[in-house]
N, C-alpha and C. Protein backbone atom coordinates (compact mmCIF):
# COMPACT_ATOMS: atom_id res chain seq x y z
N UNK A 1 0.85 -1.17 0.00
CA UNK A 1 0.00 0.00 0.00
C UNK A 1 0.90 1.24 0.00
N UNK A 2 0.70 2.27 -0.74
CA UNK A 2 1.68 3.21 -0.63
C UNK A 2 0.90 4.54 -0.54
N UNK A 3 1.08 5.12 0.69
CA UNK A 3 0.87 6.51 1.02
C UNK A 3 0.30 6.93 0.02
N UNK A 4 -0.98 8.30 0.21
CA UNK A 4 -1.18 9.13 -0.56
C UNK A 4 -1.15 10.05 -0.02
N UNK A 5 -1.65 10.94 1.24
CA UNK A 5 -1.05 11.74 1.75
C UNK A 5 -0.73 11.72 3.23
N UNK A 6 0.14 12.78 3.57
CA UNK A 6 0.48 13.10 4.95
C UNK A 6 -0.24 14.72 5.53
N UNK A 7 0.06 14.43 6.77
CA UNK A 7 -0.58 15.82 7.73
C UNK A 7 0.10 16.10 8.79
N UNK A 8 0.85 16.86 9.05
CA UNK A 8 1.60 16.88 10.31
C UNK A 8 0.46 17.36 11.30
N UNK A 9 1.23 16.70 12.74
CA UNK A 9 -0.10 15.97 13.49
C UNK A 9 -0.80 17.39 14.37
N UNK A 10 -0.17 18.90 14.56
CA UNK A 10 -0.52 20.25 14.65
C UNK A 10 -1.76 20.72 13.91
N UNK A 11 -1.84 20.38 12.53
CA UNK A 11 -2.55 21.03 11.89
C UNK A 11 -4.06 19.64 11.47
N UNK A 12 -3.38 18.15 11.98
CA UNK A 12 -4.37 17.31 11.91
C UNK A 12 -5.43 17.50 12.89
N UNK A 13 -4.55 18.12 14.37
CA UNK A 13 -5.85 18.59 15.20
C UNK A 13 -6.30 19.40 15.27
N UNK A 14 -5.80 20.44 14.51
CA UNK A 14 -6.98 21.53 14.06
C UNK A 14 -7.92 21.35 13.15
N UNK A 15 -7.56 20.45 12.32
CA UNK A 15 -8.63 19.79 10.92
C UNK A 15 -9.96 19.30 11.89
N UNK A 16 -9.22 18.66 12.81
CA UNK A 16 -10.62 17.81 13.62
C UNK A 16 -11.14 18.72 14.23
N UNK A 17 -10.25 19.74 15.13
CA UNK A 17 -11.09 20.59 16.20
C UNK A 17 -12.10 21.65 15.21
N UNK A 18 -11.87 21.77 13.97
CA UNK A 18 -12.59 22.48 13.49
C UNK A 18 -13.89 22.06 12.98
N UNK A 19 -13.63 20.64 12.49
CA UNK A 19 -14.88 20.06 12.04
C UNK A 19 -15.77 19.79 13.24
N UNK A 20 -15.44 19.39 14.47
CA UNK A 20 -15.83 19.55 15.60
C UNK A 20 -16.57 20.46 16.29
N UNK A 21 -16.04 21.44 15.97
CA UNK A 21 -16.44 22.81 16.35
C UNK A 21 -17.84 23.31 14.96
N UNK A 22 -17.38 23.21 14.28
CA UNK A 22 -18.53 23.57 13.02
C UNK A 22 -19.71 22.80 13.04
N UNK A 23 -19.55 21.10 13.63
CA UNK A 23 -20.78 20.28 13.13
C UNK A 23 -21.49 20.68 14.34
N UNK A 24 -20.54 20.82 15.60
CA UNK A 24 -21.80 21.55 16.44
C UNK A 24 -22.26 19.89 17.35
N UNK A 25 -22.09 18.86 17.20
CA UNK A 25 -22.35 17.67 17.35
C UNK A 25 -23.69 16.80 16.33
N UNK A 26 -24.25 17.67 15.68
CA UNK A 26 -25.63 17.52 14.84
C UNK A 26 -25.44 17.98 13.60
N UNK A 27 -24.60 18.53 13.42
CA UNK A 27 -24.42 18.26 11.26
C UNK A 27 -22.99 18.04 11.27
N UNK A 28 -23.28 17.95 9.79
CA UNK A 28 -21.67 17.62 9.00
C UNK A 28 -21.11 18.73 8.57
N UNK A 29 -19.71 18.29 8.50
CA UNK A 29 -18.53 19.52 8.01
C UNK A 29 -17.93 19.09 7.46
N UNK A 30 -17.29 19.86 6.80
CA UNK A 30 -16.12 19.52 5.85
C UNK A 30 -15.06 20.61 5.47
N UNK A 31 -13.63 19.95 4.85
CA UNK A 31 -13.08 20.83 4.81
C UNK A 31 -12.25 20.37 3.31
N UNK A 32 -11.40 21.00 2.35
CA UNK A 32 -10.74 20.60 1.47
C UNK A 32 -9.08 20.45 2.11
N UNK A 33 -8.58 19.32 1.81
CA UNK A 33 -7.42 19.49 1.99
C UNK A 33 -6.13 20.07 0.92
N UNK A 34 -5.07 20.55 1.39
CA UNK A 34 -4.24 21.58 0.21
C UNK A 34 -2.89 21.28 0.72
N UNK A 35 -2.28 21.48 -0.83
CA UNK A 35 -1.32 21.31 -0.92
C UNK A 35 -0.53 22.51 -1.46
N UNK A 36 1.03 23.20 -1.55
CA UNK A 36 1.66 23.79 -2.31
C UNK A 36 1.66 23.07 -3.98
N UNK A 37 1.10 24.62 -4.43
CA UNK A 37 1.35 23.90 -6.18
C UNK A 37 2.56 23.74 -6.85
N UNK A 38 3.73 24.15 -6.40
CA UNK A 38 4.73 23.86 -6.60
C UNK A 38 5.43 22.18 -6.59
N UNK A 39 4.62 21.74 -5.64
CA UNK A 39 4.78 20.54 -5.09
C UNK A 39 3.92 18.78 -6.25
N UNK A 40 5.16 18.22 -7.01
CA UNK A 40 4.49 17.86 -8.02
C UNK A 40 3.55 16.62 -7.93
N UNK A 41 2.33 17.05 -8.67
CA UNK A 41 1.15 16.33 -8.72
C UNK A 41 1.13 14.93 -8.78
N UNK A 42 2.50 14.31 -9.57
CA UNK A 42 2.95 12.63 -9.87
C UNK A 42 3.42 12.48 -8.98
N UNK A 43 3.51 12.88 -7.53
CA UNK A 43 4.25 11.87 -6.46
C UNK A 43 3.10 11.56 -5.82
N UNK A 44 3.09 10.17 -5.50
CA UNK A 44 1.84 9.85 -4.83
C UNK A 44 1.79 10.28 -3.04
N UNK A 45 3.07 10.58 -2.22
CA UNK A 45 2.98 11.25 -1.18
C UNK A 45 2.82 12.54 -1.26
N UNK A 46 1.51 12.96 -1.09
CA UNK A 46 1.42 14.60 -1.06
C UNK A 46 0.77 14.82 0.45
N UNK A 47 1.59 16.08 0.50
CA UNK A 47 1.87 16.87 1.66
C UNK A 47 0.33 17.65 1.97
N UNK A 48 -0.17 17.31 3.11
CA UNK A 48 -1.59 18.68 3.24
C UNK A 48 -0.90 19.51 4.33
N UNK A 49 -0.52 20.79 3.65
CA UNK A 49 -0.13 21.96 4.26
C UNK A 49 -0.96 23.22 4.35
N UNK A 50 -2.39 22.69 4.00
CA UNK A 50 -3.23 24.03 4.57
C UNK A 50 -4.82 23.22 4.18
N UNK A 51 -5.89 24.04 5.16
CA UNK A 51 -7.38 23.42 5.11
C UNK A 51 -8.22 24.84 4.58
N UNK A 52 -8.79 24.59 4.06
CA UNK A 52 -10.24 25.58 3.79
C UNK A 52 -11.59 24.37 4.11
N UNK A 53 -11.96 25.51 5.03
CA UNK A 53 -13.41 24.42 5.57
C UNK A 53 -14.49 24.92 4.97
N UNK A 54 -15.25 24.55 4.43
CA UNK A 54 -16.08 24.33 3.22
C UNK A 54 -17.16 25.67 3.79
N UNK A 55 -17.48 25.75 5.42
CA UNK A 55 -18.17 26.76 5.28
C UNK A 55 -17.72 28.57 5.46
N UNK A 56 -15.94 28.19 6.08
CA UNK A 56 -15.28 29.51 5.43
C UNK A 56 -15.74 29.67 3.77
N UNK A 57 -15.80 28.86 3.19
CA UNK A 57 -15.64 29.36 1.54
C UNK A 57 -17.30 29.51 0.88
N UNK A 58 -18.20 28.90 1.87
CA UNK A 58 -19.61 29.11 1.22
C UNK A 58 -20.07 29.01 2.74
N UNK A 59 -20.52 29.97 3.46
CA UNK A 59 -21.37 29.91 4.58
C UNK A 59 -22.28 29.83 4.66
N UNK A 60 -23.31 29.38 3.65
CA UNK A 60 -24.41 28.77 3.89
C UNK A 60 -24.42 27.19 3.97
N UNK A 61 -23.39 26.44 3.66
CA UNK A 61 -23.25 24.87 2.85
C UNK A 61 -23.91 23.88 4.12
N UNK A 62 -23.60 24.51 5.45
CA UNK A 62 -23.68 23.59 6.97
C UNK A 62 -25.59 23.63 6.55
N UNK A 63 -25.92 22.22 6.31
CA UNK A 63 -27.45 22.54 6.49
C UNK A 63 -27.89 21.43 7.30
N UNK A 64 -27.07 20.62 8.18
CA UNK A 64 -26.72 19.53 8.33
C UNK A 64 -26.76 18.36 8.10
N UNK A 65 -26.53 18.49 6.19
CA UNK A 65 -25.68 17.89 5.57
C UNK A 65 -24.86 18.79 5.24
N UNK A 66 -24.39 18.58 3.85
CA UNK A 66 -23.55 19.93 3.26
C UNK A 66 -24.19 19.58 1.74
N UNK A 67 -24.63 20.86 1.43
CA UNK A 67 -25.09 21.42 0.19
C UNK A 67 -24.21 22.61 0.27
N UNK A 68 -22.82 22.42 -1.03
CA UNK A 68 -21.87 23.11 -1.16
C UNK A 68 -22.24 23.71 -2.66
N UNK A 69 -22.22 25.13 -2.60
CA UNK A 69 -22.65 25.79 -3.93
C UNK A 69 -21.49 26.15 -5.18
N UNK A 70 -21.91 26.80 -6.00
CA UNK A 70 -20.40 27.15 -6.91
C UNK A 70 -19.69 28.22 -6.49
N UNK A 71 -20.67 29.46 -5.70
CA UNK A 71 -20.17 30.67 -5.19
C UNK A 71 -18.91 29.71 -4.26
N UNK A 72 -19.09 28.73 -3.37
CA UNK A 72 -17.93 28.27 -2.44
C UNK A 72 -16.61 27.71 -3.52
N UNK A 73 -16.85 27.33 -4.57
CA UNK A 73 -15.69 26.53 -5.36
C UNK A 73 -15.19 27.81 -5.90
N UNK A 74 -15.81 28.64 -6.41
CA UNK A 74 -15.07 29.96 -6.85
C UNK A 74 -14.25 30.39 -5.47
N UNK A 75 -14.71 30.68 -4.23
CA UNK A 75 -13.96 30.68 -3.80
C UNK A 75 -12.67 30.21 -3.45
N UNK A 76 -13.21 28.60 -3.46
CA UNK A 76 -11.78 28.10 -3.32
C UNK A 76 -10.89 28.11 -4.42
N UNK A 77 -11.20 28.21 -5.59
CA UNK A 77 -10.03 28.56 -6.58
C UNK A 77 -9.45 29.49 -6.72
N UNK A 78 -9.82 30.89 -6.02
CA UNK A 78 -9.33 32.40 -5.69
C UNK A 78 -8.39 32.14 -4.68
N UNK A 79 -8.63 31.40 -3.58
CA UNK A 79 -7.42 30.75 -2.47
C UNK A 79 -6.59 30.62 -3.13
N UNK A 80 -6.84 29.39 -3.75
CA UNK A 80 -5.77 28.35 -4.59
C UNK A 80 -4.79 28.98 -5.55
N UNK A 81 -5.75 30.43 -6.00
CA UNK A 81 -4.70 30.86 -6.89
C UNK A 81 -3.71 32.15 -5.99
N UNK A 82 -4.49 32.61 -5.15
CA UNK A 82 -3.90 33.71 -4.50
C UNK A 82 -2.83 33.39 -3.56
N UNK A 83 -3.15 31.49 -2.81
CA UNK A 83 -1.72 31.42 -1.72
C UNK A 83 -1.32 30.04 -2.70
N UNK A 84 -1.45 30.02 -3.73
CA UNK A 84 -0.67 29.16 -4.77
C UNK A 84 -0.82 27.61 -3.77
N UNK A 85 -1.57 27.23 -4.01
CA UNK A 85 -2.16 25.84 -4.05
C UNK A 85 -3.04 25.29 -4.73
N UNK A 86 -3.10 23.99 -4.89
CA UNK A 86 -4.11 22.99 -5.08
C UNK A 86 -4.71 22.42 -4.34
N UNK A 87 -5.81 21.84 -4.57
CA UNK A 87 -6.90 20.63 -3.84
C UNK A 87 -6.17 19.09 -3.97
N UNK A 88 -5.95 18.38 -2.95
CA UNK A 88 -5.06 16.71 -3.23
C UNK A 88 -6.31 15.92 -2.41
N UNK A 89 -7.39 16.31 -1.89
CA UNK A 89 -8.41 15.80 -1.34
C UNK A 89 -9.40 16.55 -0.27
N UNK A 90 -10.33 15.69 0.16
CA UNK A 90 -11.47 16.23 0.84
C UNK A 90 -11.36 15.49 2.32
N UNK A 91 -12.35 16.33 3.21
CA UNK A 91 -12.89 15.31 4.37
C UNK A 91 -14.03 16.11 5.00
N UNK A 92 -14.88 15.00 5.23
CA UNK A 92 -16.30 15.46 5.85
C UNK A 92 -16.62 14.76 6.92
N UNK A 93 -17.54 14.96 7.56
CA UNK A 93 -17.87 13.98 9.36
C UNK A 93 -19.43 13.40 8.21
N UNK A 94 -19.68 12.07 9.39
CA UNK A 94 -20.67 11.40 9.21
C UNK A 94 -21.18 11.71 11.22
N UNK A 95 -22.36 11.35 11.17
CA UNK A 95 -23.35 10.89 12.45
C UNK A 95 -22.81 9.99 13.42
N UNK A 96 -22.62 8.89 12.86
CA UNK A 96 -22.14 7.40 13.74
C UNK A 96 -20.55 7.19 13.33
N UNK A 97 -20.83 5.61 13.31
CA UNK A 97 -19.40 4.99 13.38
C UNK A 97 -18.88 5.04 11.71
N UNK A 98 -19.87 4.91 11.00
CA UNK A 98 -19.99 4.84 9.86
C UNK A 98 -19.69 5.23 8.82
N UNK A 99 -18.20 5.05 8.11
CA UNK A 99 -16.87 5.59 7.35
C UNK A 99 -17.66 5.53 6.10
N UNK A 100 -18.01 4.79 5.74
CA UNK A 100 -17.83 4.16 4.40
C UNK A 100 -18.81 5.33 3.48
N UNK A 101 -18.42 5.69 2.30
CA UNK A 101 -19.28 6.66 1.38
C UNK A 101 -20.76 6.28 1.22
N UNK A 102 -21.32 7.44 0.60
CA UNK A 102 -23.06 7.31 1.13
C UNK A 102 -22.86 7.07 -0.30
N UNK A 103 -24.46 6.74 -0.96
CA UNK A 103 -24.60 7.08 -2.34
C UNK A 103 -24.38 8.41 -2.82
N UNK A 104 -24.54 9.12 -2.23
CA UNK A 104 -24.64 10.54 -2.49
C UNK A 104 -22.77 10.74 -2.34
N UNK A 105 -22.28 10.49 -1.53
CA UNK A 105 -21.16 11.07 -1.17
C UNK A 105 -20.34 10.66 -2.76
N UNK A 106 -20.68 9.10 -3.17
CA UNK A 106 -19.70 8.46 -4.29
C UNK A 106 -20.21 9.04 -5.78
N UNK A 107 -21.99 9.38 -5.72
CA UNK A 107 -21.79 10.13 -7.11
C UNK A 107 -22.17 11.42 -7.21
N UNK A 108 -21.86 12.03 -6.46
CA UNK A 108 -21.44 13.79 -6.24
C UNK A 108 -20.32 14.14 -5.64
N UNK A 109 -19.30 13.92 -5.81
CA UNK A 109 -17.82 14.09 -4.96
C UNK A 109 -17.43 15.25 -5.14
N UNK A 110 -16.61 15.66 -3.77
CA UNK A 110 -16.30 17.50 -4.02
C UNK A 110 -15.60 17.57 -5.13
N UNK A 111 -14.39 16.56 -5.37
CA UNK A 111 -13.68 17.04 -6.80
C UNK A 111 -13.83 15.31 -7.78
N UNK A 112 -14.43 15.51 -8.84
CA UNK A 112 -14.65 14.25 -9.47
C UNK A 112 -13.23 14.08 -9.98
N UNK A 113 -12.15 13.77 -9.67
CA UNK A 113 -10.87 13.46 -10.47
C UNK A 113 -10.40 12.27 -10.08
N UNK A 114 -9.72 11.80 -11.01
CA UNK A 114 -8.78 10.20 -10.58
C UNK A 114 -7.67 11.11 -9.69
N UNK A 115 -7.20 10.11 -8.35
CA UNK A 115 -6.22 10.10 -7.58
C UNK A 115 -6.71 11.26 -6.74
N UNK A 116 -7.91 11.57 -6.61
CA UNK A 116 -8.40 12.74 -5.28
C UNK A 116 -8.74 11.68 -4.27
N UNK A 117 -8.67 12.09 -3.15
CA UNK A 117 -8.59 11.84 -1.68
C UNK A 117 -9.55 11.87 -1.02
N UNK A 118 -11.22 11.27 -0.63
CA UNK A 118 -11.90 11.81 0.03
C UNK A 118 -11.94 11.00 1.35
N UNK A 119 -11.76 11.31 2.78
CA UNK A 119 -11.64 10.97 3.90
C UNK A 119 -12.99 11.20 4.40
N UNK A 120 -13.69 10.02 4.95
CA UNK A 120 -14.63 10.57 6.08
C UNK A 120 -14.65 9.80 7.79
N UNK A 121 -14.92 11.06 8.64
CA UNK A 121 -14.53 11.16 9.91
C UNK A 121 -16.15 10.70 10.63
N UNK A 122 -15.66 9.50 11.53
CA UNK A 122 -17.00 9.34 12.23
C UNK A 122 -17.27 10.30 13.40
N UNK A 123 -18.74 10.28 13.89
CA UNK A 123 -18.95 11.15 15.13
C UNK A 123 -18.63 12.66 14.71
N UNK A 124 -19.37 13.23 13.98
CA UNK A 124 -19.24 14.26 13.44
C UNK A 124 -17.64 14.62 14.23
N UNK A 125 -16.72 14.22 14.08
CA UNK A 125 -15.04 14.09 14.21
C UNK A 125 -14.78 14.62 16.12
N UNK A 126 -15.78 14.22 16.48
CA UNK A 126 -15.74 14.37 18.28
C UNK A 126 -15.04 13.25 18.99
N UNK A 127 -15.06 12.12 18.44
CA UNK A 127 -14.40 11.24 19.11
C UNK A 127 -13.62 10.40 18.53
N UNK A 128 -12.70 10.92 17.58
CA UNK A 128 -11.67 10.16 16.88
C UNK A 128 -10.29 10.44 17.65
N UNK A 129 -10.26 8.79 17.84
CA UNK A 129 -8.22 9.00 18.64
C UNK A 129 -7.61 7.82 17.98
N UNK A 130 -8.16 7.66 16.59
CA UNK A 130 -7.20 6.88 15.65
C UNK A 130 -6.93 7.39 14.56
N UNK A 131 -6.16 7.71 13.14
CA UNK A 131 -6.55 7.47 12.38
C UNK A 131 -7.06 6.31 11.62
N UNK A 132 -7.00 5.30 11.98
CA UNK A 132 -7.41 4.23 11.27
C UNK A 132 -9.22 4.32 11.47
N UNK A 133 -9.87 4.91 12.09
CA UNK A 133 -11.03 5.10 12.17
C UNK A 133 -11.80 5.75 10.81
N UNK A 134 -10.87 6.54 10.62
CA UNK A 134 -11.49 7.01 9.29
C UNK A 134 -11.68 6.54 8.09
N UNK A 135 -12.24 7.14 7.13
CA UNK A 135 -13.11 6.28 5.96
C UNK A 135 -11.93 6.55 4.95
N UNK A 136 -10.94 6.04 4.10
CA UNK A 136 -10.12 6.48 2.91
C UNK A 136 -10.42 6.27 1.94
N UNK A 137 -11.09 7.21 0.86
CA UNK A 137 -11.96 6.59 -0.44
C UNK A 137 -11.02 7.49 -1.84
N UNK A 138 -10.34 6.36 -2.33
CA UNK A 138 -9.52 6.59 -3.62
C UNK A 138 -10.27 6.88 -5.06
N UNK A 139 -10.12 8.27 -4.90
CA UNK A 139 -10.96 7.88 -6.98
C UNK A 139 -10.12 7.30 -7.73
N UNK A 140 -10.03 5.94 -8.74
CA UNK A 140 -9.44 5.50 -9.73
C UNK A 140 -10.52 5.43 -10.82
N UNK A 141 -9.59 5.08 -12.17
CA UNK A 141 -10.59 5.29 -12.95
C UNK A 141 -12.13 6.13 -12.88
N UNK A 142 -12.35 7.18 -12.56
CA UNK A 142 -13.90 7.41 -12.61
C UNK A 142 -14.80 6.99 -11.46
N UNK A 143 -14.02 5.54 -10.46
CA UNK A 143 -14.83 4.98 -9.60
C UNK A 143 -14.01 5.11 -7.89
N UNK A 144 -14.64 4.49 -7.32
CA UNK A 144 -13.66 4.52 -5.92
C UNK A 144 -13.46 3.69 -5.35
N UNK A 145 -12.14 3.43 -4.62
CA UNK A 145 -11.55 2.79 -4.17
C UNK A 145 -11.43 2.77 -2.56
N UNK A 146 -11.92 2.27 -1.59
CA UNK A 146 -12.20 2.18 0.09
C UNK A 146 -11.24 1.96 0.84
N UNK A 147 -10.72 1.94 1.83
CA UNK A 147 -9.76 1.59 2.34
C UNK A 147 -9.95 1.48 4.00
N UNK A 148 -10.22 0.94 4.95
CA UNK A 148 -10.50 0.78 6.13
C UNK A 148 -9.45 0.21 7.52
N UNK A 149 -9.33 0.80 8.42
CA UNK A 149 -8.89 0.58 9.67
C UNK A 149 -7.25 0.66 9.02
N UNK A 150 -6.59 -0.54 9.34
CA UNK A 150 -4.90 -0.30 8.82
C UNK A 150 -4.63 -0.25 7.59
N UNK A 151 -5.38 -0.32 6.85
CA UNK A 151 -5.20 0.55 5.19
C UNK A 151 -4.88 1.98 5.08
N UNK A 152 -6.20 2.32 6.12
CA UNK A 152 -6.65 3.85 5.82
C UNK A 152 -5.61 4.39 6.28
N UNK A 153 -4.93 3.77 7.50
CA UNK A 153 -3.85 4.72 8.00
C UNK A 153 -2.84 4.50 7.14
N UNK A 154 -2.21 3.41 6.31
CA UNK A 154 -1.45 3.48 5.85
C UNK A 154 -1.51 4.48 4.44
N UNK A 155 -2.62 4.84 3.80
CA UNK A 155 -2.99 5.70 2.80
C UNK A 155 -2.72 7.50 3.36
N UNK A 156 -2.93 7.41 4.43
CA UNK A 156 -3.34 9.35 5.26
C UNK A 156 -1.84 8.67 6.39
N UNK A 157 -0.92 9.57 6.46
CA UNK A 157 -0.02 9.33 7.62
C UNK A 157 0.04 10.88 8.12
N UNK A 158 -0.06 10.11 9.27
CA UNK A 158 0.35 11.40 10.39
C UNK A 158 1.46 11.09 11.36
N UNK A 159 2.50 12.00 10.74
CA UNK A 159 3.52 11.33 11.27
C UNK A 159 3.81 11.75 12.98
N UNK A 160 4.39 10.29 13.45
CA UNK A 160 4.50 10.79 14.92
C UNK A 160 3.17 11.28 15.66
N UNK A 161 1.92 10.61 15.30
CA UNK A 161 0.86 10.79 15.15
C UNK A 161 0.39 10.61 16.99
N UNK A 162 -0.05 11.79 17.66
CA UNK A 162 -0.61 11.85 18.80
C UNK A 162 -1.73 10.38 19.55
N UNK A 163 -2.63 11.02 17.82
CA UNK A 163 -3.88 10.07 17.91
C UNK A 163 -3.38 8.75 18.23
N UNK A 164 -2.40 8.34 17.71
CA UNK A 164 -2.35 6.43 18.21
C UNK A 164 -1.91 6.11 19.16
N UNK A 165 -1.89 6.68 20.14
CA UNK A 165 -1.73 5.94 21.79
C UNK A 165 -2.74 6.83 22.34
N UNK A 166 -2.90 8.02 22.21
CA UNK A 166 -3.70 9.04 23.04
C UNK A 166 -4.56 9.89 22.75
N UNK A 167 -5.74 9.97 22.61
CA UNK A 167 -6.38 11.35 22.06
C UNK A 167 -6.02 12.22 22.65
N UNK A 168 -5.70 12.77 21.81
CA UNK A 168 -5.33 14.49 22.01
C UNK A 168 -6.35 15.46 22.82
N UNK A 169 -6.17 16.06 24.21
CA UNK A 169 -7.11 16.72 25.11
C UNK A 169 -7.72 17.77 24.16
N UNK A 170 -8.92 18.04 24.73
CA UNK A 170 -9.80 19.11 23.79
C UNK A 170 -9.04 20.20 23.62
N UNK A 171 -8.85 20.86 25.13
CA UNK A 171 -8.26 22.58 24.91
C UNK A 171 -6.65 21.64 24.33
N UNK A 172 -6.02 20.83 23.70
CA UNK A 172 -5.00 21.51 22.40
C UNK A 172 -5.71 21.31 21.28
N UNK A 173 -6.39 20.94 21.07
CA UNK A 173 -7.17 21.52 19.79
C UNK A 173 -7.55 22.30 19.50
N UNK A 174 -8.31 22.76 20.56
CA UNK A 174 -8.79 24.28 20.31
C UNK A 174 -7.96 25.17 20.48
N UNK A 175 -6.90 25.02 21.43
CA UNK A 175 -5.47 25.91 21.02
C UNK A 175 -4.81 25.66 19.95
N UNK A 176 -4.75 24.61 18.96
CA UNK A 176 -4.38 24.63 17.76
C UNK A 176 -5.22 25.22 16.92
N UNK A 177 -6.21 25.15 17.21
CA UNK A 177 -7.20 25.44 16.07
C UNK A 177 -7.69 27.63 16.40
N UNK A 178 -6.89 27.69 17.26
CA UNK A 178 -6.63 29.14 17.94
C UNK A 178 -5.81 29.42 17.25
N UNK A 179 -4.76 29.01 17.04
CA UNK A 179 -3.14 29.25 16.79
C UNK A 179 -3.36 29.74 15.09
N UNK A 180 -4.10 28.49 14.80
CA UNK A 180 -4.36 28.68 13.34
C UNK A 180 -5.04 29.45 12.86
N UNK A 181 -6.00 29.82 13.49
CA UNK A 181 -6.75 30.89 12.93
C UNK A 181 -5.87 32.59 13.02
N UNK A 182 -5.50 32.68 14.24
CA UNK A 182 -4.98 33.63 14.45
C UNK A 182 -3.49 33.69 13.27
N UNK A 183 -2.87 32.89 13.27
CA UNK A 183 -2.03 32.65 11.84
C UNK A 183 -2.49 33.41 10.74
N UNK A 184 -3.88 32.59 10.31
CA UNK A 184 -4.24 33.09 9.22
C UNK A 184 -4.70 34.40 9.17
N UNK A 185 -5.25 35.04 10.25
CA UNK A 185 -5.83 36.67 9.84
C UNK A 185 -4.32 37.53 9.67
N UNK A 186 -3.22 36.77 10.31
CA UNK A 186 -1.99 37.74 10.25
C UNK A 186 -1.25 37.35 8.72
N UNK A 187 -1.53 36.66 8.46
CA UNK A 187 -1.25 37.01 6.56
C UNK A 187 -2.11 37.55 5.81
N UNK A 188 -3.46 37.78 6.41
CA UNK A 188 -4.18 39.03 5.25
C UNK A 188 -3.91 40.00 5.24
């Protein structure tokens, strides 16, 4: 099995504390994951070095599901072009335990491309202290590809990864997910 991407494990608990924080415990969230475009598209280890959460970029989308509009994808391609990145995959929370893609999730995907990334997080992402919990769904050819428990982790690495002996206490998440935000208003 060979890696598709990584997350250093700082900005993995802000991915969660945010989806966490957004679903509220009763809807879903999501966020796109990003990469530097510099960084080339044929290596199958790609780096996620920044998140846009789906309802920064369309604030209406949380309906609890997500109905994500085009006004939000325009946005995210104004990101993409303004802090020079790409999209290398997605991740959204489900309700329960329950990883695996909906019908809806497999034929409406945030980005329909071969080799995109879509991750989904159980417990609207409140009580994940594995990655192997999560859902890893490969587009190939046109269709998708699943990946579950020690797959999934071996597909998404987080290196030196908190989550696998310990969940990570709430307040550092939300101090990561502090850190990060405050980050980001100081580069606008």
């Amino acid at each position: 099995m060979t890696a598709r991407l990584t997350i250093e494990p700082d900005l993995f608990d802000v991915l969660l504390a945010g989806l966490a924080e957004r679903g509220q415990g009763h809807r879903e969230s999501g966020a796109f994951l990003l990469t530097d475009r510099a960084h080339p598209e044929e290596e199958l280890l790609q780096p996620v070095t920044a998140i846009a959460f789906y309802d920064d970029l369309d604030p209406d989308c949380l309906t609890g599901r997500i109905d994500f509009h085009a006004a939000g994808y325009t946005a995210l391609q104004d990101l993409c072009r303004r802090d020079r990145l790409r999209v290398v995959g997605d991740i959204h929370t489900h309700p329960a335990h329950r990883v695996q893609q909906s019908r809806v999730d497999a034929a409406h995907p945030m980005v329909a491309r071969d080799g995109h990334v879509a991750l989904i997080v159980p417990h609207f992402a409140a009580d994940v202290t594995d990655v192997s919990q999560l859902g890893v769904h490969l587009r190939v050819n046109g269709d998708w590809v699943s990946f579950y428990g020690e797959q999934a982790a071996e597909l998404l690495l987080v290196p030196e990864s908190r989550l696998a002996a310990v969940r990570t206490p709430w307040w550092r998440r939300l101090l990561s997910c502090f850190r990060f935000r405050q980050q980001r208003q100081e580069t606008r």
